[in-house]
N, C-alpha and C. Protein backbone atom coordinates (compact mmCIF):
# COMPACT_ATOMS: atom_id res chain seq x y z
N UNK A 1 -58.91 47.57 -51.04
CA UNK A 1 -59.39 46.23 -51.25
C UNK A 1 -58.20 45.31 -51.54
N UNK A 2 -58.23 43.90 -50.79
CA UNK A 2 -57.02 43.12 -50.89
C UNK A 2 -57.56 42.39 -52.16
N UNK A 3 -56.43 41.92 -53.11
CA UNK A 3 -56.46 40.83 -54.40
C UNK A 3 -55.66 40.46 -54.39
N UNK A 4 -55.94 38.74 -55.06
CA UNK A 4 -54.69 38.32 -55.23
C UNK A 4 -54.51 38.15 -56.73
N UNK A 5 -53.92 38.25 -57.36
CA UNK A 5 -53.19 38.54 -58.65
C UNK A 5 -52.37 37.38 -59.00
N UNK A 6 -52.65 36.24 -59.71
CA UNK A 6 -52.05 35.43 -60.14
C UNK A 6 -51.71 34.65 -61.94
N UNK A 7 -51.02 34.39 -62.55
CA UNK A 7 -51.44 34.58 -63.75
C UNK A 7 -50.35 33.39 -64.36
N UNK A 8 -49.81 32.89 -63.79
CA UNK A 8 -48.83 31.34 -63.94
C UNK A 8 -49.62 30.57 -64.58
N UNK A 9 -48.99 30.06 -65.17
CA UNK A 9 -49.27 28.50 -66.37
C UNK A 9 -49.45 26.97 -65.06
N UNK A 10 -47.96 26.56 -64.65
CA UNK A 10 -47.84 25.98 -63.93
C UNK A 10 -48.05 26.09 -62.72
N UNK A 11 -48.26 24.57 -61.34
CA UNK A 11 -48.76 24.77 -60.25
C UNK A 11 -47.81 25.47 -59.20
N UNK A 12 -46.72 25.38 -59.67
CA UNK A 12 -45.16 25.23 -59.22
C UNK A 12 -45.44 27.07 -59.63
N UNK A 13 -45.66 27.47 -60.44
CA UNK A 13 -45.61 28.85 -61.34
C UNK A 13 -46.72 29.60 -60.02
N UNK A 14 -47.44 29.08 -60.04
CA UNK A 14 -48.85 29.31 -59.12
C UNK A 14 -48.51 30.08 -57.86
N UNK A 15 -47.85 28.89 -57.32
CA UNK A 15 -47.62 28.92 -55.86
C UNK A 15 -46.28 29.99 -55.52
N UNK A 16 -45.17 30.01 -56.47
CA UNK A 16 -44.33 30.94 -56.45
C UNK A 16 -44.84 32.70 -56.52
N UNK A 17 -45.75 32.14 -57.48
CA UNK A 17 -46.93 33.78 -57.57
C UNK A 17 -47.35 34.34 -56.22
N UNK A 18 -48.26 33.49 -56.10
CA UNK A 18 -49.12 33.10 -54.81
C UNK A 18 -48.63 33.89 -53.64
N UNK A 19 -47.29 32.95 -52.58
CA UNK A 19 -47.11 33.05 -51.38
C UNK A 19 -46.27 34.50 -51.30
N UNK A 20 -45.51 35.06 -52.16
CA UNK A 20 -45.66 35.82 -51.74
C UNK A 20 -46.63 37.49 -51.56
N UNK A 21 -47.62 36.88 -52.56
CA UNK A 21 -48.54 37.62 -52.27
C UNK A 21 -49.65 37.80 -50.51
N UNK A 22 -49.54 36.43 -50.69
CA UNK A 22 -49.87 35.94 -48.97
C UNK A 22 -49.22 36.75 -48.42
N UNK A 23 -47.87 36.36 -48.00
CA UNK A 23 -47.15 37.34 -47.20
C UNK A 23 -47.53 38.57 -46.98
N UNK A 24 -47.73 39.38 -48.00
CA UNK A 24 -47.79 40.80 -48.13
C UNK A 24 -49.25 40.51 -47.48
N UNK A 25 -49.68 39.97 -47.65
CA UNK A 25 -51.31 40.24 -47.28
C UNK A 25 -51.66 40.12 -45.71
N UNK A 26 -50.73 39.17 -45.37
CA UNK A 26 -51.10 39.06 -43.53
C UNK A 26 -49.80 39.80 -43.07
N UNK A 27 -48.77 40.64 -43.52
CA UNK A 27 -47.68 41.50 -43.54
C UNK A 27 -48.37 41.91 -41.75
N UNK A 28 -49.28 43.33 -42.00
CA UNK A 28 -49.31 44.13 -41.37
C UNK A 28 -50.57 43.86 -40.26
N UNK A 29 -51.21 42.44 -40.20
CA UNK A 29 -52.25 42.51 -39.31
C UNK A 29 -51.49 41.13 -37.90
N UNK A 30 -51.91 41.21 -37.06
CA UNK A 30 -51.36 40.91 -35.58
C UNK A 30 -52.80 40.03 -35.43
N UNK A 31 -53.45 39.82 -36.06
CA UNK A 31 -54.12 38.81 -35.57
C UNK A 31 -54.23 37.35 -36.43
N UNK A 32 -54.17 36.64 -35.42
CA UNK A 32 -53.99 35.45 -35.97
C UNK A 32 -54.88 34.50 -36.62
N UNK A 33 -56.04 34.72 -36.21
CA UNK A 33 -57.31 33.94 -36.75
C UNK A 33 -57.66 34.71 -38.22
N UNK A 34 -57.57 36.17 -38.43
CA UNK A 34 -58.21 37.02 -39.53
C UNK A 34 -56.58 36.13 -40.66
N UNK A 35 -55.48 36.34 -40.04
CA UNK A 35 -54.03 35.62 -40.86
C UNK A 35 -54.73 34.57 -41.48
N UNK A 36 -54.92 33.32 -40.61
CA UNK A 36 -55.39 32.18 -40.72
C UNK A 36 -56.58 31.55 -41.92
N UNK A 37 -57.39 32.89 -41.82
CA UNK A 37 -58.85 33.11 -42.47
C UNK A 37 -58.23 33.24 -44.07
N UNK A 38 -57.23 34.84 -44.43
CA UNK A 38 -57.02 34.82 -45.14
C UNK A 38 -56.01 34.15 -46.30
N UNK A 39 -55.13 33.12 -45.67
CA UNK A 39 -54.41 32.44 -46.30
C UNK A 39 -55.36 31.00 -46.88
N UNK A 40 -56.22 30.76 -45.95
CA UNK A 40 -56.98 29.56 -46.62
C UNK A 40 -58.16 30.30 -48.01
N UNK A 41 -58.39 31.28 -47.76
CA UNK A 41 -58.91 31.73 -48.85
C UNK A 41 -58.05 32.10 -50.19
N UNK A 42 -56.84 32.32 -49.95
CA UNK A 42 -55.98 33.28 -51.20
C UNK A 42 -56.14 31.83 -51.52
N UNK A 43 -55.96 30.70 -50.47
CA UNK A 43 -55.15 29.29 -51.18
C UNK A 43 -56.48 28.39 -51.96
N UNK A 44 -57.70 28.71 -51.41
CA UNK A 44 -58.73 28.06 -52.29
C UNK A 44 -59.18 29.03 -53.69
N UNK A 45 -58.98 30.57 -53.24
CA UNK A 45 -59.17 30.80 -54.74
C UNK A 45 -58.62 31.15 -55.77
N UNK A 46 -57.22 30.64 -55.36
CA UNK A 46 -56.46 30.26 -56.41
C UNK A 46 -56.22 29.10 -57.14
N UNK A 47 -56.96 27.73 -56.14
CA UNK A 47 -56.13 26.33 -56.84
C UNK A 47 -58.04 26.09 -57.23
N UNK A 48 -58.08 25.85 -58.11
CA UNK A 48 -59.69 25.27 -58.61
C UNK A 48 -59.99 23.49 -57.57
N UNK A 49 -58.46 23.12 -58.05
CA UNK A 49 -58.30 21.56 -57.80
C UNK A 49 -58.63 21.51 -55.94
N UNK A 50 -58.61 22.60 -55.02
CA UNK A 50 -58.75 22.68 -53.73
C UNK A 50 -60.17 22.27 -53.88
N UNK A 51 -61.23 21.79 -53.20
CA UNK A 51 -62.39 21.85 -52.49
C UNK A 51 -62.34 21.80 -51.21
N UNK A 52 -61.53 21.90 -50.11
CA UNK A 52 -61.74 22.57 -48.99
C UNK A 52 -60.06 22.91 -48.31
N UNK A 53 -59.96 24.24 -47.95
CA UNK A 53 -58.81 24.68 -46.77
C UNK A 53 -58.66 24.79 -45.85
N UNK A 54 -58.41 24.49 -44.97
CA UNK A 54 -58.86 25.19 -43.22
C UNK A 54 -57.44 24.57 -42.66
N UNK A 55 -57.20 25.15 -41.33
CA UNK A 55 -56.58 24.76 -40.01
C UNK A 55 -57.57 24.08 -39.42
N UNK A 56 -56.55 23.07 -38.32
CA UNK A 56 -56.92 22.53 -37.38
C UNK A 56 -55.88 23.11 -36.60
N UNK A 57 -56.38 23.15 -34.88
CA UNK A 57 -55.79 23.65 -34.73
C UNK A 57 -55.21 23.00 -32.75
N UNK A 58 -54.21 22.76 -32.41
CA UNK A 58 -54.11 22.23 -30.85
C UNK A 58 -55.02 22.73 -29.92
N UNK A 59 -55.61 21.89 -29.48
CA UNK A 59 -56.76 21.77 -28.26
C UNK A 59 -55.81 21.44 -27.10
N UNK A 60 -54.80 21.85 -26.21
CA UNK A 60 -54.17 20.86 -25.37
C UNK A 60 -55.49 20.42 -24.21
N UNK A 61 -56.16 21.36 -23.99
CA UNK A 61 -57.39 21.21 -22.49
C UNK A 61 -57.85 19.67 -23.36
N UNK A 62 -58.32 19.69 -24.52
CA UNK A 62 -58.39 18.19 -24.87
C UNK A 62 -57.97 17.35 -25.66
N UNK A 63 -56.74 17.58 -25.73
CA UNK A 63 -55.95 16.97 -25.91
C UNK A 63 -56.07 16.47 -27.87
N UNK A 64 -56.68 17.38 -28.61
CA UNK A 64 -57.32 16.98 -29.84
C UNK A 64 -56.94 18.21 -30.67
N UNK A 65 -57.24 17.76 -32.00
CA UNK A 65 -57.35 19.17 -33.13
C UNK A 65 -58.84 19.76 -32.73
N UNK A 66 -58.80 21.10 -33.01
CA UNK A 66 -60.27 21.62 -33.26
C UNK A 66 -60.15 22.93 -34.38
N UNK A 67 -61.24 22.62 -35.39
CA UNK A 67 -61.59 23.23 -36.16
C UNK A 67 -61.00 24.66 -36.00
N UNK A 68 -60.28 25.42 -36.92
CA UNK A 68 -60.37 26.84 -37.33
C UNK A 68 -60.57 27.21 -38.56
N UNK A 69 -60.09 27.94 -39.15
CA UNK A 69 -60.49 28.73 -40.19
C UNK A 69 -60.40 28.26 -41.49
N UNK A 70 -61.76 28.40 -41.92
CA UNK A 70 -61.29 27.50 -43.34
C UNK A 70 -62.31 27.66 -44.51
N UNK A 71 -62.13 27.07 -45.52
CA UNK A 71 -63.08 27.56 -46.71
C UNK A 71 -63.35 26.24 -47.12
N UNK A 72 -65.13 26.12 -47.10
CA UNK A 72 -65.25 24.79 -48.05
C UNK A 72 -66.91 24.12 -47.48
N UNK A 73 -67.28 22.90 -47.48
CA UNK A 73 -67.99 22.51 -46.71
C UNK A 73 -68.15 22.57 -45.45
N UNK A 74 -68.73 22.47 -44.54
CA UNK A 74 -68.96 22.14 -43.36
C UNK A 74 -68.04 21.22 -42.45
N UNK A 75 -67.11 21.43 -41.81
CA UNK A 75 -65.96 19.66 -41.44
C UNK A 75 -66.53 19.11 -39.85
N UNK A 76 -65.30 18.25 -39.89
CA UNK A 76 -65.72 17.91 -38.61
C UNK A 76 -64.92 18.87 -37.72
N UNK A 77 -65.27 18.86 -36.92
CA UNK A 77 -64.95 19.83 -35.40
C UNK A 77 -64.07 19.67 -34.88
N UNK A 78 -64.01 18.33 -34.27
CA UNK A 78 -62.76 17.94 -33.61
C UNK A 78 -61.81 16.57 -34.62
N UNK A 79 -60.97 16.46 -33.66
CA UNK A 79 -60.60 15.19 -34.27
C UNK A 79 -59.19 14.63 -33.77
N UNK A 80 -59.19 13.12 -33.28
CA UNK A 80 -58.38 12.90 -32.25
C UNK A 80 -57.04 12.80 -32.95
N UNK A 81 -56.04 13.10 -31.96
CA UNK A 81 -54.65 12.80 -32.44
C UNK A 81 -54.54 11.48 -32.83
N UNK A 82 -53.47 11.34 -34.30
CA UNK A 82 -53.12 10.19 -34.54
C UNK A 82 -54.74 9.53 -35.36
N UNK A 83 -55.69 10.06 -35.55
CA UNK A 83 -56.65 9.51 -36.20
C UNK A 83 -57.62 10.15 -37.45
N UNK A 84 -57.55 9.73 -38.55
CA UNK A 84 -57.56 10.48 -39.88
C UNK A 84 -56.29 10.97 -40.61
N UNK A 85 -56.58 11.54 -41.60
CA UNK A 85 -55.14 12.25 -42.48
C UNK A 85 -54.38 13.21 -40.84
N UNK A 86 -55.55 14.23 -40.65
CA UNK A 86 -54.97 15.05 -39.83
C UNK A 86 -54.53 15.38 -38.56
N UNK A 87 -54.73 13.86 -37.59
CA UNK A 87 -54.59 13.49 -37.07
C UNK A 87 -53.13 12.81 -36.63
N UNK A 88 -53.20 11.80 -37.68
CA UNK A 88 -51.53 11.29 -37.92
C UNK A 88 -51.04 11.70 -38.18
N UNK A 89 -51.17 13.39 -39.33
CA UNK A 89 -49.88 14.49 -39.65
C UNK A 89 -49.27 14.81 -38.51
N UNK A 90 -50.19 15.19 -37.35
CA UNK A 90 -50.29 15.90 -36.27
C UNK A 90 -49.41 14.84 -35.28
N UNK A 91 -49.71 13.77 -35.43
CA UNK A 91 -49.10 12.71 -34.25
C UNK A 91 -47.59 12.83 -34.72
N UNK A 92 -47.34 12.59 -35.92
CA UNK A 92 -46.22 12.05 -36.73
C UNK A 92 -45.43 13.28 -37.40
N UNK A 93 -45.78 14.37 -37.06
CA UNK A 93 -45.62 15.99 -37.22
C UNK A 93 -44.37 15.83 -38.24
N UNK A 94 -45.21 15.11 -39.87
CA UNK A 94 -44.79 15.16 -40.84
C UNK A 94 -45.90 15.59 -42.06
N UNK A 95 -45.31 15.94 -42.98
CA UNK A 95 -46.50 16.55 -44.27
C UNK A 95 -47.52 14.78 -44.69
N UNK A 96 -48.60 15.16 -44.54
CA UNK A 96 -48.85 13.80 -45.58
C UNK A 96 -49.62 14.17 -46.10
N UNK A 97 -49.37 13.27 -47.69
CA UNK A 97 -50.08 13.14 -49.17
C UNK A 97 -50.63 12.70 -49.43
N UNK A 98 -51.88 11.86 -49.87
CA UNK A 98 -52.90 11.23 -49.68
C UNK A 98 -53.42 11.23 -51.30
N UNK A 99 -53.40 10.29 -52.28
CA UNK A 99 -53.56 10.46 -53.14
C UNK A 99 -55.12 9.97 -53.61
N UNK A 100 -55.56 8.62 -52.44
CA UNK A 100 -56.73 8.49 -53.10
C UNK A 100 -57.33 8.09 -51.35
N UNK A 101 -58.46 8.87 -50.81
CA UNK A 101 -58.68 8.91 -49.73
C UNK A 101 -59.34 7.29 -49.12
N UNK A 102 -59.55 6.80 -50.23
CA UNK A 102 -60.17 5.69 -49.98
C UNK A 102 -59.45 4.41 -49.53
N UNK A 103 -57.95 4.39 -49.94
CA UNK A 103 -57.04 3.51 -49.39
C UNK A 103 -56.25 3.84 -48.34
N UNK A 104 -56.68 5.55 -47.46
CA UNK A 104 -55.65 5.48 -45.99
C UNK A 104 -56.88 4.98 -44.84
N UNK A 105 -55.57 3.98 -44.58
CA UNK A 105 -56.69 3.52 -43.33
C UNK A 105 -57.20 4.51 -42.29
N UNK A 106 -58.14 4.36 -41.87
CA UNK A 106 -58.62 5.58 -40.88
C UNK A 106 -58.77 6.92 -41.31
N UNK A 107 -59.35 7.00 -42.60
CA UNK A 107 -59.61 8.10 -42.98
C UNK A 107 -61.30 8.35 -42.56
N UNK A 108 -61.42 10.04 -42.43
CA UNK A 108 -62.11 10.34 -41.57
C UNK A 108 -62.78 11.15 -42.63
N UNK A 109 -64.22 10.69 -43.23
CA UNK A 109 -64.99 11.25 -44.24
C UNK A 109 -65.64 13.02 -44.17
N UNK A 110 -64.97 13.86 -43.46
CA UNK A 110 -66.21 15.12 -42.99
C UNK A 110 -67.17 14.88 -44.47
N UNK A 111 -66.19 15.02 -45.53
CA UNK A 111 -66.43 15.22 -46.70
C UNK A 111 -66.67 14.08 -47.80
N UNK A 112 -67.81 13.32 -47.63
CA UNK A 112 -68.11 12.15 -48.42
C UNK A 112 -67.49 12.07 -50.40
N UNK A 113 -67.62 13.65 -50.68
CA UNK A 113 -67.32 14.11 -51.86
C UNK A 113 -65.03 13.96 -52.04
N UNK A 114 -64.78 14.44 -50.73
CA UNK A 114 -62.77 14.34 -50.85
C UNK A 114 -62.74 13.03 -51.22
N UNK A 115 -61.74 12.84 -52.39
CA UNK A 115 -60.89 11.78 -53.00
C UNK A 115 -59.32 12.05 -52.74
N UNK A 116 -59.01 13.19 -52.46
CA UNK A 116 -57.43 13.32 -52.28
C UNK A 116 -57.08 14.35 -51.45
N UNK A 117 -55.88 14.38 -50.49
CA UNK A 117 -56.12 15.15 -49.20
C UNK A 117 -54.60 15.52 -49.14
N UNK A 118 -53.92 16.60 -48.58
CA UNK A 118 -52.87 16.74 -48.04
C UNK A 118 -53.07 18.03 -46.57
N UNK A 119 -51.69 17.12 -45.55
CA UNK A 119 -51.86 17.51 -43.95
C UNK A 119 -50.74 18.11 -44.29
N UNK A 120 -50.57 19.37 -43.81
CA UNK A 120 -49.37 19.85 -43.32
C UNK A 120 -49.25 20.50 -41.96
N UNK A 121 -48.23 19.56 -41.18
CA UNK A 121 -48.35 20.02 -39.80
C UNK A 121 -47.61 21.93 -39.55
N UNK A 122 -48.13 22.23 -38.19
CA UNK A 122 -47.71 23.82 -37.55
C UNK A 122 -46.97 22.96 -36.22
N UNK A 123 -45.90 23.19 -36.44
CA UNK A 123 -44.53 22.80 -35.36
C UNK A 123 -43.59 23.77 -35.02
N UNK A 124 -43.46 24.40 -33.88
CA UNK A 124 -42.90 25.62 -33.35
C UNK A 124 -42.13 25.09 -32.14
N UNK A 125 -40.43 24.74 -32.64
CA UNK A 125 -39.88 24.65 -31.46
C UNK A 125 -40.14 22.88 -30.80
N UNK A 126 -40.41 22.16 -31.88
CA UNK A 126 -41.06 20.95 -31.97
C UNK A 126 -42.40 20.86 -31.43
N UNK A 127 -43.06 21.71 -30.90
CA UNK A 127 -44.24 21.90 -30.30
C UNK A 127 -45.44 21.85 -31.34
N UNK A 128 -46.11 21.00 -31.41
CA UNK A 128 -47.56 21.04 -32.68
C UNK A 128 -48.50 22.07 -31.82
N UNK A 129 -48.92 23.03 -33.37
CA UNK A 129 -49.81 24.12 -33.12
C UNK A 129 -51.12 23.75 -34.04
N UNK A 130 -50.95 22.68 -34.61
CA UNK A 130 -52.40 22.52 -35.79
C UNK A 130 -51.86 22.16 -37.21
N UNK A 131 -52.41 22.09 -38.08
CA UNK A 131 -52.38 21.53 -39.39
C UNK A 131 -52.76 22.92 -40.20
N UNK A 132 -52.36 22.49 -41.68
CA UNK A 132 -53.47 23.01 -42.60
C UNK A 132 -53.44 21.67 -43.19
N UNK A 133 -55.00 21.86 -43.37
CA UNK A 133 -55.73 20.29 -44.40
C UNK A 133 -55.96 20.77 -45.77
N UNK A 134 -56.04 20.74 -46.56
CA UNK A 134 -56.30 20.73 -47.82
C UNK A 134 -56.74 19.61 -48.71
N UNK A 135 -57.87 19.86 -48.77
CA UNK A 135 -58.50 18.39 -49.65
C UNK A 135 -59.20 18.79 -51.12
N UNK A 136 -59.49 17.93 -52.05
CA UNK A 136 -59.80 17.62 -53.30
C UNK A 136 -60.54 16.52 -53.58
N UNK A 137 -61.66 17.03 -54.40
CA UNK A 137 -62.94 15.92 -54.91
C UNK A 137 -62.36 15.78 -56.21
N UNK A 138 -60.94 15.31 -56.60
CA UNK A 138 -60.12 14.36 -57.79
C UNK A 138 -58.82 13.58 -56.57
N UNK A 139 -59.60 12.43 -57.38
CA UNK A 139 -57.79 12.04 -57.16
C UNK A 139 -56.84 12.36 -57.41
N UNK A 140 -55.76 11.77 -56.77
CA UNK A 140 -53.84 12.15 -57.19
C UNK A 140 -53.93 13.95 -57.13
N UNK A 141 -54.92 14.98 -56.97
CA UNK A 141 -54.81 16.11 -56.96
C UNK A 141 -53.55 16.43 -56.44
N UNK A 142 -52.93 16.15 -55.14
CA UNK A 142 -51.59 16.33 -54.74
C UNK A 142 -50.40 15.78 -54.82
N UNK A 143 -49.30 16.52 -54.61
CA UNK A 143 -47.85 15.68 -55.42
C UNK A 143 -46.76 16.50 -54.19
N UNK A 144 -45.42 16.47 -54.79
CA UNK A 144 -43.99 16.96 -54.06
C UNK A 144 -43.90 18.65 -54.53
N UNK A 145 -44.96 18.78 -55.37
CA UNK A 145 -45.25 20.33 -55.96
C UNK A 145 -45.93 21.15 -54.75
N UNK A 146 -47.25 20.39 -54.12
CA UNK A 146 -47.77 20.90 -53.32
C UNK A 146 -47.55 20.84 -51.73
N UNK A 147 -46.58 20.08 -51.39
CA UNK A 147 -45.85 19.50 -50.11
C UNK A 147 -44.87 20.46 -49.88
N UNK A 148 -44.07 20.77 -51.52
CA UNK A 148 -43.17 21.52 -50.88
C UNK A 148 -43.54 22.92 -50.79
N UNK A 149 -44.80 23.52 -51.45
CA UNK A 149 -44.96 24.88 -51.41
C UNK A 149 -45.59 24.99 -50.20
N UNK A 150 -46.44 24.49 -49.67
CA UNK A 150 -47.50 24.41 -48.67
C UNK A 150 -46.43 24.04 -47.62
N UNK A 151 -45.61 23.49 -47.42
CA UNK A 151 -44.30 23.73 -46.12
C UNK A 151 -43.93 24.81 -46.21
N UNK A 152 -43.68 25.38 -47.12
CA UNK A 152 -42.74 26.71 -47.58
C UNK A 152 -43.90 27.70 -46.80
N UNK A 153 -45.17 27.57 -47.43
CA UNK A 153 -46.15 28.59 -46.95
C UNK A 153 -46.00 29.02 -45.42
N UNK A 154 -46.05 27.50 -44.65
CA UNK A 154 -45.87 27.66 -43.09
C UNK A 154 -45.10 27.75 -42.64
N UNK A 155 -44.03 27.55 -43.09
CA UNK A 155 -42.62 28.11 -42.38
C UNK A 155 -42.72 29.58 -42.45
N UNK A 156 -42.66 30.15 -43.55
CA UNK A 156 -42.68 31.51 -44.01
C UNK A 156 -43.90 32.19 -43.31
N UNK A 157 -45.24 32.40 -43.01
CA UNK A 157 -46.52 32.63 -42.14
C UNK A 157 -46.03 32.32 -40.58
N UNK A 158 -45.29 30.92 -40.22
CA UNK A 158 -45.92 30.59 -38.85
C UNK A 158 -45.79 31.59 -38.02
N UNK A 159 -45.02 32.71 -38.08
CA UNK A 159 -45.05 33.60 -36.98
C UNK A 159 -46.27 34.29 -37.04
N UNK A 160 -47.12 34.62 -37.77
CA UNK A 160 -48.19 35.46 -37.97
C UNK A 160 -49.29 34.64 -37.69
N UNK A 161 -49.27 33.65 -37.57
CA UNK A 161 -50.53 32.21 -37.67
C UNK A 161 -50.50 31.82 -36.14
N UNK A 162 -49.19 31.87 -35.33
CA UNK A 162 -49.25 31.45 -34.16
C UNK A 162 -49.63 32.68 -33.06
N UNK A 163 -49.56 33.25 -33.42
CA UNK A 163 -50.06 34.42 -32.68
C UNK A 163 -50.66 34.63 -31.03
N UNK A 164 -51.98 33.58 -31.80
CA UNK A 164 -53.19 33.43 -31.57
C UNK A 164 -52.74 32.10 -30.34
N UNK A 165 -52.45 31.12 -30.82
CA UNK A 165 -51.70 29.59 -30.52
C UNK A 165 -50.99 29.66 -29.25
């Protein structure tokens, strides 16, 4: 049985715990969607402050994100480049932070309940492979704590995540 074992004070403490437990955990499996599955889970049940994880993921046939693996409510499915948080991560294939969802323009509600959101783009070779989204029903939930671990996460994974991609 896989666990994750975490026991840090701080978020910074957390995430150092955390990823490399991840690692070890998608270590030995070759598939990319079950990878995918299990990193958004270690990552929601570890942060309380998460209410939803998932990938999005490159559609090139249409030219859009589409839904993969993720823990939380119900989202939306697709979603065009350059439009919403995960959208413009994806266009602009930079991390973005989102502190109160209600002041980025073109934010895209799946989740009437998210107040605070962070995109981190999947870029291989400058090539976009998808996001991870990570959102929160508090504000300011995210900071340069969670930008930089959650880059760290995908740099360190993307070979195991793209697999599939």
């Amino acid at each position: 049985m896989e666990e994750i074992n975490v026991v840090a004070a701080t978020k910074q403490e957390q995430y150092e715990q955390l990823i490399p437990q991840i690692i070890s955990l998608i270590a030995d499996e070759s598939n990319s969607i079950a990878n995918m599955a299990n990193i958004v889970a270690a990552l929601k049940q570890r942060f309380t402050y998460y209410s939803w994880a998932g990938f999005y993921l490159w559609d090139s046939k249409k030219s859009e994100l589409v839904l993969g693996p993720f823990q939380g409510k119900i989202a939306c499915t697709r979603i065009a480049i350059g439009k919403g948080v995960c959208g413009t991560a994806a266009h602009e294939k930079k991390t973005i932070v989102v502190s109160n969802v209600n002041e980025f323009r073109g934010h895209i509600f799946c989740d009437g309940d998210s107040k605070s959101e962070i995109v981190v783009p999947i870029i291989g070779d400058t090539k976009l492979f998808g996001v991870l989204d990570v959102d929160s029903h508090s504000y300011n939930s995210f900071d340069d704590t969670d930008k930089k671990y959650l880059e760290q996460l995908i740099t360190l994974t993307q070979k195991k995540i793209l697999l599939y991609l």
